[in-house]
Structure formats: C-alpha cells, structure tokens
C-alpha atoms as a PDB file:
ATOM      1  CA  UNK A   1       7.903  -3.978  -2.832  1.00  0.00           C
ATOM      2  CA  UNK A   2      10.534  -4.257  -5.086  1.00  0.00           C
ATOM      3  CA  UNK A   3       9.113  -3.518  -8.312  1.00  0.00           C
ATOM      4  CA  UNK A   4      11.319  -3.579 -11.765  1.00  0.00           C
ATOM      5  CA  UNK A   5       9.967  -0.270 -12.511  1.00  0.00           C
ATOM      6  CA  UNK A   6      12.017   2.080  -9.822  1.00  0.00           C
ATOM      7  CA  UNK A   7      15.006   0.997 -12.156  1.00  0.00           C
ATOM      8  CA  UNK A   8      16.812  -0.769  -8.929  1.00  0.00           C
ATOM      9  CA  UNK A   9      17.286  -4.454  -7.579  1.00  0.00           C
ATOM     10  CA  UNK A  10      17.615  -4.098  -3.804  1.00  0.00           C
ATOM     11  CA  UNK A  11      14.837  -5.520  -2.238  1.00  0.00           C
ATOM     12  CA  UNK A  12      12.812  -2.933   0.141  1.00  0.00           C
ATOM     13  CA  UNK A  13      13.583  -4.732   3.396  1.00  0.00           C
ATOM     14  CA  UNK A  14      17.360  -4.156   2.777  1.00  0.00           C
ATOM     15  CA  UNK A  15      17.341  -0.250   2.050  1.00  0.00           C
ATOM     16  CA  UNK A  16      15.286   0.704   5.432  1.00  0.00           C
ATOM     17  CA  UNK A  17      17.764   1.405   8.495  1.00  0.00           C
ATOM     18  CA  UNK A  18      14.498   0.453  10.651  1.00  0.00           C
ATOM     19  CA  UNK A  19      13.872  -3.515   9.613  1.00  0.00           C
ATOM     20  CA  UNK A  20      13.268  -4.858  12.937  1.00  0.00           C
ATOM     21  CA  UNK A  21      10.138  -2.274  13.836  1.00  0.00           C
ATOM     22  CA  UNK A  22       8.975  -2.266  10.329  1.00  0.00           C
ATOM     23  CA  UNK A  23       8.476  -6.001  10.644  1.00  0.00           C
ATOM     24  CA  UNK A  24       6.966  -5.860  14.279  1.00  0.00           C
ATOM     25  CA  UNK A  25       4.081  -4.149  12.885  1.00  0.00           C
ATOM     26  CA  UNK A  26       3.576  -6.181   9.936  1.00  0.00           C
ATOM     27  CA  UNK A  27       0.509  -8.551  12.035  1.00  0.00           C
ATOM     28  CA  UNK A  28      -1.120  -5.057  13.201  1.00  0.00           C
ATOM     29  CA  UNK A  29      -0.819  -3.871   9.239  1.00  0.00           C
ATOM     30  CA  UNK A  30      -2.371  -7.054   8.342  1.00  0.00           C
ATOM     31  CA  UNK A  31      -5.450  -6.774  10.525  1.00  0.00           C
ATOM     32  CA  UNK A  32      -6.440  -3.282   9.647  1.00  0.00           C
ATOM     33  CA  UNK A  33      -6.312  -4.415   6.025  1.00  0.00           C
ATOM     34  CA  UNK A  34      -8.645  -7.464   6.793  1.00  0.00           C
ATOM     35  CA  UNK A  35     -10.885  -4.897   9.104  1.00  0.00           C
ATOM     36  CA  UNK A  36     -10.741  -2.891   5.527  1.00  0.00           C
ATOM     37  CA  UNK A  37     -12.169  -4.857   3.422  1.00  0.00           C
ATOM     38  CA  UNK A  38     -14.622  -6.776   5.844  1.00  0.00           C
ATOM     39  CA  UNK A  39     -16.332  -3.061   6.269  1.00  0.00           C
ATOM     40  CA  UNK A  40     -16.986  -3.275   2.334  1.00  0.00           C
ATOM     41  CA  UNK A  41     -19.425  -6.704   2.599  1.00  0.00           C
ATOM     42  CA  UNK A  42     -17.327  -9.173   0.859  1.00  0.00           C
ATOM     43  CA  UNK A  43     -16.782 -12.465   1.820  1.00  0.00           C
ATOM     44  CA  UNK A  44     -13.244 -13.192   1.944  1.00  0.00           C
ATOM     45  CA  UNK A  45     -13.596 -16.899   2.061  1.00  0.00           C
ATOM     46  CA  UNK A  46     -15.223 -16.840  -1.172  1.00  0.00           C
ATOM     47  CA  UNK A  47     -13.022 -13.960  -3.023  1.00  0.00           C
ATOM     48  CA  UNK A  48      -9.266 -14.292  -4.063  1.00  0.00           C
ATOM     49  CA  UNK A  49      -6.288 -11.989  -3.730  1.00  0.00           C
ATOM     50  CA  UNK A  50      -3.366 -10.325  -5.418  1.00  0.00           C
ATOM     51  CA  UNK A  51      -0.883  -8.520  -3.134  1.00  0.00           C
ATOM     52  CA  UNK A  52       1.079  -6.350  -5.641  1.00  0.00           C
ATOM     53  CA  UNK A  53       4.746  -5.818  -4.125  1.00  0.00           C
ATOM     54  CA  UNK A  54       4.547  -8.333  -1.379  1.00  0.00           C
ATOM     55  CA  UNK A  55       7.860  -8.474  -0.576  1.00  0.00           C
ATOM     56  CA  UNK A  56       8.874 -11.346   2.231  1.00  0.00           C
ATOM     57  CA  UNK A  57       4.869 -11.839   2.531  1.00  0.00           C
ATOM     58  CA  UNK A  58       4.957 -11.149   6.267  1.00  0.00           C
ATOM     59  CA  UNK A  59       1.229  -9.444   5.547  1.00  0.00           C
ATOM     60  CA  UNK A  60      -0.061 -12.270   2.553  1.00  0.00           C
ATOM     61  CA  UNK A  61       0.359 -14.776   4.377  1.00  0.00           C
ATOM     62  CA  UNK A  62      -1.742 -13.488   7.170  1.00  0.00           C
ATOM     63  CA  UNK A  63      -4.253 -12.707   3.927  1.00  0.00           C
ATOM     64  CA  UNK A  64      -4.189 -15.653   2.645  1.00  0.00           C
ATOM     65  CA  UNK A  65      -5.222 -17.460   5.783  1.00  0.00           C
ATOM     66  CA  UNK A  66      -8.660 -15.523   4.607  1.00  0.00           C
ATOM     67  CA  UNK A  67      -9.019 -15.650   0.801  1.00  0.00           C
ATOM     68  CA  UNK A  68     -10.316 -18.967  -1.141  1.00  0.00           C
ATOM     69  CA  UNK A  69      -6.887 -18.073  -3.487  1.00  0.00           C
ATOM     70  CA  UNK A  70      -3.988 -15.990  -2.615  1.00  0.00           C
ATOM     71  CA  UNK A  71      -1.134 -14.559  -4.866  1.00  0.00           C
ATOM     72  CA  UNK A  72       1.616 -12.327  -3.992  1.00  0.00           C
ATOM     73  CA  UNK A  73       3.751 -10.647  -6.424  1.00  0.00           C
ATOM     74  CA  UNK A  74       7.100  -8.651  -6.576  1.00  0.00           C
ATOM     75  CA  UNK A  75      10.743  -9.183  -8.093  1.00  0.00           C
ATOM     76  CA  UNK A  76      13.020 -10.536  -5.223  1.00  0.00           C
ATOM     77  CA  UNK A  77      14.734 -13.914  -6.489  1.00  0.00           C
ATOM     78  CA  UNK A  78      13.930 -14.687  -3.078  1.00  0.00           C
ATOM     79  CA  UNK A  79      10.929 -16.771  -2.369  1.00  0.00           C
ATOM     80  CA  UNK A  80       9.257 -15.707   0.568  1.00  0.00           C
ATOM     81  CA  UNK A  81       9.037 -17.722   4.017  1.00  0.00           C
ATOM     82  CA  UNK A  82       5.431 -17.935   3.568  1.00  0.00           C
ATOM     83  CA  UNK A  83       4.719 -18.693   0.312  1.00  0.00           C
ATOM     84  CA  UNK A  84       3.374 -22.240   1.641  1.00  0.00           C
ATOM     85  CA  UNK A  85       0.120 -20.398   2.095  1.00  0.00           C
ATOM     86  CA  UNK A  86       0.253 -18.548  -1.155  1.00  0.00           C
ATOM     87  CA  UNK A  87       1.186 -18.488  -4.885  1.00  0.00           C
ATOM     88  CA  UNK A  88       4.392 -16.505  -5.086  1.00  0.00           C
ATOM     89  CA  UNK A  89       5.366 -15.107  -8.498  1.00  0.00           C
ATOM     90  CA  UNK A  90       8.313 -13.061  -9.344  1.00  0.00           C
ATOM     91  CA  UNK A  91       7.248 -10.447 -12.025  1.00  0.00           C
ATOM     92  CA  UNK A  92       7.126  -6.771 -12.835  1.00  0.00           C
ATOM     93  CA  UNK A  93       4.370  -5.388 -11.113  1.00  0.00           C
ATOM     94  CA  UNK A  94       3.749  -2.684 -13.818  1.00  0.00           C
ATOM     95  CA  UNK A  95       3.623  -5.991 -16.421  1.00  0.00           C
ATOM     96  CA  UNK A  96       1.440  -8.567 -14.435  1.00  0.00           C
ATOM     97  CA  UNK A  97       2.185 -12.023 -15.858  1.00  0.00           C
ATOM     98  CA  UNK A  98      -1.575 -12.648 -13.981  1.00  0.00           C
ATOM     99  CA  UNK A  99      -4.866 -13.701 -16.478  1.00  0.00           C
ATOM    100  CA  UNK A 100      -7.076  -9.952 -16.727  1.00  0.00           C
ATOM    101  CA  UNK A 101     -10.378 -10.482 -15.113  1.00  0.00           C
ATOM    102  CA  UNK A 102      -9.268 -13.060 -12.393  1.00  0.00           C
ATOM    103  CA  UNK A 103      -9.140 -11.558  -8.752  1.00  0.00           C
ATOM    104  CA  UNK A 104     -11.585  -9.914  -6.702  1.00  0.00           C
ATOM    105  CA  UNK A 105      -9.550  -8.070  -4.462  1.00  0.00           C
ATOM    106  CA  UNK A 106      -6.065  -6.303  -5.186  1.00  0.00           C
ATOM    107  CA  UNK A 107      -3.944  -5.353  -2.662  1.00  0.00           C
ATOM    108  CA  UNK A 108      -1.592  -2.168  -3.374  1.00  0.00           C
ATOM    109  CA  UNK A 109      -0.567  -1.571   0.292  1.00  0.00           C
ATOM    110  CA  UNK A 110       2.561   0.706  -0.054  1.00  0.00           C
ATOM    111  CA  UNK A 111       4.137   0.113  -3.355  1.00  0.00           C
ATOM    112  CA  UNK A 112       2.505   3.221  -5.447  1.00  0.00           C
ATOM    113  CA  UNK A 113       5.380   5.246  -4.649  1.00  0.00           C
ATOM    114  CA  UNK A 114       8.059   2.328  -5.256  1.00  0.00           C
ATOM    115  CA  UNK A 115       7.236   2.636  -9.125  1.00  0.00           C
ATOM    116  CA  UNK A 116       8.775   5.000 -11.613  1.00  0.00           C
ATOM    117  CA  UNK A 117       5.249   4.901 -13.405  1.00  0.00           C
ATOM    118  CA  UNK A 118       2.284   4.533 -10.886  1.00  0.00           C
ATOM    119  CA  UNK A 119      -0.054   4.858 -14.399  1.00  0.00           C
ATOM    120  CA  UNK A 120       1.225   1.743 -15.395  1.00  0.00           C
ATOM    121  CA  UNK A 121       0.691  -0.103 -12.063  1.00  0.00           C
ATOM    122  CA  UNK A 122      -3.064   0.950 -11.828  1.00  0.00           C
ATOM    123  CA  UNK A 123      -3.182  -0.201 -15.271  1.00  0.00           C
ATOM    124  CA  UNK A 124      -2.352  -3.351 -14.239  1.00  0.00           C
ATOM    125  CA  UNK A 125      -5.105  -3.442 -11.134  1.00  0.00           C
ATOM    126  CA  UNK A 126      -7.702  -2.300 -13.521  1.00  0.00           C
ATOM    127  CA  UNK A 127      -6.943  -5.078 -16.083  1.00  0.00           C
ATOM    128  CA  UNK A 128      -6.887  -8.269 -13.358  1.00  0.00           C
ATOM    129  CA  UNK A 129      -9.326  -7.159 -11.111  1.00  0.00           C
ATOM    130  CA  UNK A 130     -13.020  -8.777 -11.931  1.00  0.00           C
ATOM    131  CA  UNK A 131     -15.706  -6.568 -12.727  1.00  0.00           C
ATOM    132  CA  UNK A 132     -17.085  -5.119  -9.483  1.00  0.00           C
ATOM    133  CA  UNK A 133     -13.590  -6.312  -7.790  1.00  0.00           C
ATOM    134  CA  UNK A 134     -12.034  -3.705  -5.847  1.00  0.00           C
ATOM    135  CA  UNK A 135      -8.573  -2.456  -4.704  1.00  0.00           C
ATOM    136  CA  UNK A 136      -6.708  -1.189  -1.463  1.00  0.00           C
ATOM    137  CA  UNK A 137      -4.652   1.360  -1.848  1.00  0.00           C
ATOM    138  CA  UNK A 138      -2.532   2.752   1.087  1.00  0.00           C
ATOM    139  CA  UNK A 139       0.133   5.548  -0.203  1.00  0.00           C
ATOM    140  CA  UNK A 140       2.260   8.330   2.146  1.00  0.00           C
ATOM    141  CA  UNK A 141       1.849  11.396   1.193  1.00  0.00           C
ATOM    142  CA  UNK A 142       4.917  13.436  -0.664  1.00  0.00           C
ATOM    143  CA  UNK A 143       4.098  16.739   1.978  1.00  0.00           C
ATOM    144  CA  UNK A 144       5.126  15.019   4.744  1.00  0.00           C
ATOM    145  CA  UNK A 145       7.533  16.445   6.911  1.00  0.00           C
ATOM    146  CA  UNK A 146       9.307  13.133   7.692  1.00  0.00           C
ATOM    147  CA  UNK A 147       9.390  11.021   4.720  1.00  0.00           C
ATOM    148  CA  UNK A 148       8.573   7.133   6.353  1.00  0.00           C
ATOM    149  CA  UNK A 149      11.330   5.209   4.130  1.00  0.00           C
ATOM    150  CA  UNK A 150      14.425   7.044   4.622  1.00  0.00           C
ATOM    151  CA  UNK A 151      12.926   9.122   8.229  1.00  0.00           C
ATOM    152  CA  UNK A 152      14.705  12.476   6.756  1.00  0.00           C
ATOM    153  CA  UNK A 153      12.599  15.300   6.978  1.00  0.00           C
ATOM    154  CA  UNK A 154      11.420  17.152   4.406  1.00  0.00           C
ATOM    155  CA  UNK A 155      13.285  14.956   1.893  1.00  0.00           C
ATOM    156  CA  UNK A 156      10.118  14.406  -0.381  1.00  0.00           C
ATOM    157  CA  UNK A 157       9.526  18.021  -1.101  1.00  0.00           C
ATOM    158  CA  UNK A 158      13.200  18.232  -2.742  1.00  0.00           C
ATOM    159  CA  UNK A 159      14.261  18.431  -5.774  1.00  0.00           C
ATOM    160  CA  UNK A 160      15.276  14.653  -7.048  1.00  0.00           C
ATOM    161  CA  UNK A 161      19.080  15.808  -6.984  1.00  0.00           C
ATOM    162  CA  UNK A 162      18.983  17.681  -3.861  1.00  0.00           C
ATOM    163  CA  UNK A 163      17.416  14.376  -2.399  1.00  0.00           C
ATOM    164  CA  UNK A 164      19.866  12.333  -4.080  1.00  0.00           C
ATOM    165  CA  UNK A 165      23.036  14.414  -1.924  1.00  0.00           C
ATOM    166  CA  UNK A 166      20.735  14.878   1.104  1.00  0.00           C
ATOM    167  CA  UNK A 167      20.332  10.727   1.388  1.00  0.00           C
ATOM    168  CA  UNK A 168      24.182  10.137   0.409  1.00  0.00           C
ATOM    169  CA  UNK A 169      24.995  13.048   3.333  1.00  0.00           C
ATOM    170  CA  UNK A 170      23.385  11.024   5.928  1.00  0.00           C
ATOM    171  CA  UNK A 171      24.761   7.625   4.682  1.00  0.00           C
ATOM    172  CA  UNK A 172      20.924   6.455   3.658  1.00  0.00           C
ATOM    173  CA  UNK A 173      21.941   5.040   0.307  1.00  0.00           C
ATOM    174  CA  UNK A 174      22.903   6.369  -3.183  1.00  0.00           C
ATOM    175  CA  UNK A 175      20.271   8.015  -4.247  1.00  0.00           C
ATOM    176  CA  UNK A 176      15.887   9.042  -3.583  1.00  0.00           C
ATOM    177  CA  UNK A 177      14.753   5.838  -5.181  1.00  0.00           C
ATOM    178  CA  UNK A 178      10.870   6.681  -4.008  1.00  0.00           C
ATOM    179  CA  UNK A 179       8.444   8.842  -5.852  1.00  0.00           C
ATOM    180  CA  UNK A 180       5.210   9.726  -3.240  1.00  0.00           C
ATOM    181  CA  UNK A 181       2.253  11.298  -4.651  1.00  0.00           C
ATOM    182  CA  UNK A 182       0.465  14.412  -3.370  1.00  0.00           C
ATOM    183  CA  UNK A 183      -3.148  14.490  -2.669  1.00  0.00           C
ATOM    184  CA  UNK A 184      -4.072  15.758  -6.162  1.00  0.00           C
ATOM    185  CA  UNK A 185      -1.951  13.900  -7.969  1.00  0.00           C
ATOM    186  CA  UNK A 186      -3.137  10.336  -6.371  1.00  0.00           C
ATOM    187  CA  UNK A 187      -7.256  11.413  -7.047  1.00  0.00           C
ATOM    188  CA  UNK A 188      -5.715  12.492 -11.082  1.00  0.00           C
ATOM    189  CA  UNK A 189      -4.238   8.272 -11.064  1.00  0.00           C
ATOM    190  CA  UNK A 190      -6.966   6.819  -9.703  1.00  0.00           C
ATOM    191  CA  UNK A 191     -10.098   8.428 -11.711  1.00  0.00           C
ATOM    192  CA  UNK A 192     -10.668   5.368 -13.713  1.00  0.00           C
ATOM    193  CA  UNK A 193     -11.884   3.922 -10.524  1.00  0.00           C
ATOM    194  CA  UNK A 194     -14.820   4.810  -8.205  1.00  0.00           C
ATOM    195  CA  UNK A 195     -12.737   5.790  -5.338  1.00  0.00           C
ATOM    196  CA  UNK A 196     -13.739   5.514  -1.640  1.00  0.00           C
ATOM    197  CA  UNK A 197     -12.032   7.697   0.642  1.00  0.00           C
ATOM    198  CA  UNK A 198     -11.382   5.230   4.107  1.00  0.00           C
ATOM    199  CA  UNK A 199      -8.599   7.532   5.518  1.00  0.00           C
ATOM    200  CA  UNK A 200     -10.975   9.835   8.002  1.00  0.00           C
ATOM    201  CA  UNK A 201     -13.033   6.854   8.798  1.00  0.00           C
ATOM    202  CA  UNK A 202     -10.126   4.464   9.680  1.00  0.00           C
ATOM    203  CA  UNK A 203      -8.351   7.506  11.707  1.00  0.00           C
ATOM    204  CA  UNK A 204     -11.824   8.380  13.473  1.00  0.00           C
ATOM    205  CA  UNK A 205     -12.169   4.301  14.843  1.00  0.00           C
ATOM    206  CA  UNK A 206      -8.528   3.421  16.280  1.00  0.00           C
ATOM    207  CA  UNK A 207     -10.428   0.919  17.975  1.00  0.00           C
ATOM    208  CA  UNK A 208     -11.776  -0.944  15.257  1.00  0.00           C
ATOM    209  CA  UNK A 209      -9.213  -0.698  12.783  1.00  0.00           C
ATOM    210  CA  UNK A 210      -5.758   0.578  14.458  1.00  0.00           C
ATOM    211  CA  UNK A 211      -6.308  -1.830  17.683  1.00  0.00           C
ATOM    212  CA  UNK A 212      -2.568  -2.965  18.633  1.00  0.00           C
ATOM    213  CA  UNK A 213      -1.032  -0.426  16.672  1.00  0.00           C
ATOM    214  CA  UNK A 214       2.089   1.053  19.359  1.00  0.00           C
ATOM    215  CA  UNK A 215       3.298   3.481  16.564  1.00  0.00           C
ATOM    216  CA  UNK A 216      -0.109   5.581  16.235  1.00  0.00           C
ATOM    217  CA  UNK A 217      -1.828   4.807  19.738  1.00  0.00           C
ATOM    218  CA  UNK A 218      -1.104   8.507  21.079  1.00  0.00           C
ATOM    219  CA  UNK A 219      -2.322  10.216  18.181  1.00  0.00           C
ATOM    220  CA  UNK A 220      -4.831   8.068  16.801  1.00  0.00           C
ATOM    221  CA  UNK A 221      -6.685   8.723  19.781  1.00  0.00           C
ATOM    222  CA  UNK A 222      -6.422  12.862  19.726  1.00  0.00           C
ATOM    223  CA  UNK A 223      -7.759  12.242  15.987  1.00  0.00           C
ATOM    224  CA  UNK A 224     -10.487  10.431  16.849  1.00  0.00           C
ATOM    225  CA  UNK A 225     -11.956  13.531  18.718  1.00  0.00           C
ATOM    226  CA  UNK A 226     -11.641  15.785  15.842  1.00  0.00           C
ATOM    227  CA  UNK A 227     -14.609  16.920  14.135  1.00  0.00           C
ATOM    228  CA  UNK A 228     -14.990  14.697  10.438  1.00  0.00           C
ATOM    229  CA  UNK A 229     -15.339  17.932   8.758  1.00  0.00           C
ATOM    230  CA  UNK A 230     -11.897  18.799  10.176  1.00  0.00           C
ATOM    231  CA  UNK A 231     -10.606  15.878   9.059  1.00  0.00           C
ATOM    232  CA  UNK A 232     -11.904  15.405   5.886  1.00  0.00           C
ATOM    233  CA  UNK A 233     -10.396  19.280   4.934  1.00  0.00           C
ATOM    234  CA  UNK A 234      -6.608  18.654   6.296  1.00  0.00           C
ATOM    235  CA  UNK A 235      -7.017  15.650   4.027  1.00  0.00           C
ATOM    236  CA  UNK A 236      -4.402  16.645   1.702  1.00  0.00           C
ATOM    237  CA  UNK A 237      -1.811  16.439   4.303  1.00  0.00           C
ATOM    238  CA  UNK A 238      -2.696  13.257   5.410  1.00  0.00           C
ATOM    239  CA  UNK A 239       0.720  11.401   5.898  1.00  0.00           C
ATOM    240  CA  UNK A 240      -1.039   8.616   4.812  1.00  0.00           C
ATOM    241  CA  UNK A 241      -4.172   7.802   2.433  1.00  0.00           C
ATOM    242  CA  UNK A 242      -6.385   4.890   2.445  1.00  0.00           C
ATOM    243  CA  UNK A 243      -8.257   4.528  -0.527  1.00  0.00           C
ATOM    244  CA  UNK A 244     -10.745   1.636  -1.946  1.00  0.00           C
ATOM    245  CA  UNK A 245     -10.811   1.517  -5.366  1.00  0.00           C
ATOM    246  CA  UNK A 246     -13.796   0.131  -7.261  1.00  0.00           C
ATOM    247  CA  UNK A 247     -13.761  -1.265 -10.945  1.00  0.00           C
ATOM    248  CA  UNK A 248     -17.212  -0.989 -11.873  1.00  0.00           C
ATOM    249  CA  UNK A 249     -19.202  -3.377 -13.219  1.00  0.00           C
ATOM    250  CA  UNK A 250     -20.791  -6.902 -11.883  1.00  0.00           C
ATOM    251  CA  UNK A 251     -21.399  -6.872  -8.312  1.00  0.00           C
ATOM    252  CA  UNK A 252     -18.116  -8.973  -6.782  1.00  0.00           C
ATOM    253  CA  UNK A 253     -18.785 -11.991  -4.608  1.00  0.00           C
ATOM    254  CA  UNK A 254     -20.276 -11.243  -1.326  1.00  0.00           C
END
C-alpha cells in the first residue's frame, strides 16, 4: 500500500504497531474478496487482475491462484514473497506503468486513503480496466471513532496538525500520513463509475462472506438481524465501505 503519492517511503507493514494480527487475517480478507466478485457472475479463471497497493501480496497471491493473469502493484523495493504466482511491478499507483484497456478486474482493497490524490488513482482504474471490467473498492470511513491504522480515536476527524502532535504524543510516528474519505466524498470520486453498494449486503451474510473472520464475529452477527433499511440509512457511518465499481461498456468475460 505504499503508494508514491502520500509523499512517504515506509512501506505500510512497517508503520502499523499491530503487524502480526493484521497479517493473520490477510487469508479471511482474501476470501471475502473472492466471495465478492464470484456474487457479480464473472469467471475468474477466465478474467485477469490488478491489485493496486499490494504490498507483501499476502492477499494476491491467494488471487492469483484464481485469475488466468495476476498483477500486483505498489512501490516497496521489496519484491514480495509471493510474487512466484504473480507479476510484481514497482510503480506509482496514481501513474500505472500498466497498457489502458487490459484487466478485467481491479482490486483497490484499502489503499484509497494511502494517496494524497484519490482522483488520480481512480483515474488510473478507469483507464486499465476493460470496458465492462469492474473494480473493488474497500475504504474506512474518516467518522470513525477509532481510526484502523494508527487505533487512536477520533484521530481522523482532526485537523491534519492536531493529528500530526496527537500521533507524535502517543509515539505512533511523525506525522497523519492517511487521508480517509467520508461517505459523500467517496460517492463525489467514484461517479464516473456505476457504483454498487455491497457494504449492507456483505454485513447482512457473515456467513457467506465474513466466515472465519475472529475480528467481526460478535458484531457481524447483531448486524445481520438489523432491518436493511436500517442499515442502508446508518450507511454513512459505516467504518467500512464496500463498493463495486463498474466501467461501462462491453459486457466483461463471464
């Protein structure tokens, strides 16, 4: 996830106090991504993938077990552990050395708020997806009360400088490198796609999507008795969004 764009070089794994968990869960992450797109009808075997930010490529190499062609992307010198199963290229994700037109699925699975210009990086999905290609987008939301990178509440509703001193206070780093979206400001990105809302529908089947997950099992299964219409309204304060993004056109592979 370490993108050129959020004007730093330390790779993501290395700025989170909570590695070992974060890549415990990586497996889980990967299957409700696969359980994801299977819902939409395509036919993995046949499509091929570019995971934008893939870090170490704990979760693209799972992918890639599943796609005809599999490319992962992000700046760390270091070549991930599992690139034997995939095409690893280091590159600016908001400048995609990658031919427009060529992949039928993007994935942008927490990265959107690693970029200083999230514009950009859409840019970039729009221009090398295929026509009729689509895109998964998972992004936190900045009203959360505990922001997930840094686990300091209420640090994404401050003011950049006032996050800057609240992060150096409690020894998290130098600075707020992250910039989440809010609700509104993620649907204003994205409207150059026809978006498909999965968030309500993934949180209302834990079984089918969130099986295995330790870190939601509790409350996954309270939300899955609320009403969808419930749901659907607290949207906005989601603490996380999952979002399939459509470039219109020529049906994709299915």
């Amino acid at each position: 996830m370490s993108l050129r764009s959020t004007k730093h070089q330390q790779p993501f794994l290395d700025r989170i106090s909570f590695r070992d968990s974060y890549l415990a869960t990586r497996e889980v992450k990967a299957q409700k991504i696969l359980k994801v797109l299977r819902a939409q009808g395509l036919n993995l075997s046949g499509a091929s993938l570019a995971d934008i930010g893939c870090s170490r490529g704990h979760i693209t190499e799972r992918l890639a077990a599943e796609f005809a062609f599999t490319v992962g992307v992000d700046l760390d010198r270091e070549v991930p552990s599992g690139a034997r199963q995939f095409l690893y290229v280091q590159a600016d994700g908001c400048l995609l050395p990658l031919a427009t037109g060529a992949f039928d699925v993007v994935l942008a699975n927490h990265v959107l708020e690693h970029v200083s210009s999230p514009e950009r990086l859409l840019n970039e999905v729009w221009r090398i997806l295929k026509p009729g290609g689509l895109c998964y987008l998972a992004c936190p939301n900045r009203l959360s009360l505990m922001e997930p990178h840094y686990r300091l509440p209420f640090l994404s509703w401050m003011p950049r400088p006032l996050a800057d001193r609240y992060v150096r206070w409690c020894g998290r780093g130098d600075r707020y490198l992250d910039h989440m979206p809010t609700y509104w400001l993620l649907k204003q990105l994205t409207r150059q796609f026809r978006v498909q809302d999965q968030t309500v529908r993934v949180l209302k089947n834990p079984e089918q999507f969130l099986e295995g997950d330790p870190l939601n099992a509790g409350l996954n299964r309270f939300v899955a008795h609320c009403p969808s219409w419930i749901l659907k309204t607290l949207l906005p304060f989601a603490p996380v969004w999952i979002l399939i993004l459509h470039k219109e056109g020529v049906e994709a592979s299915r």
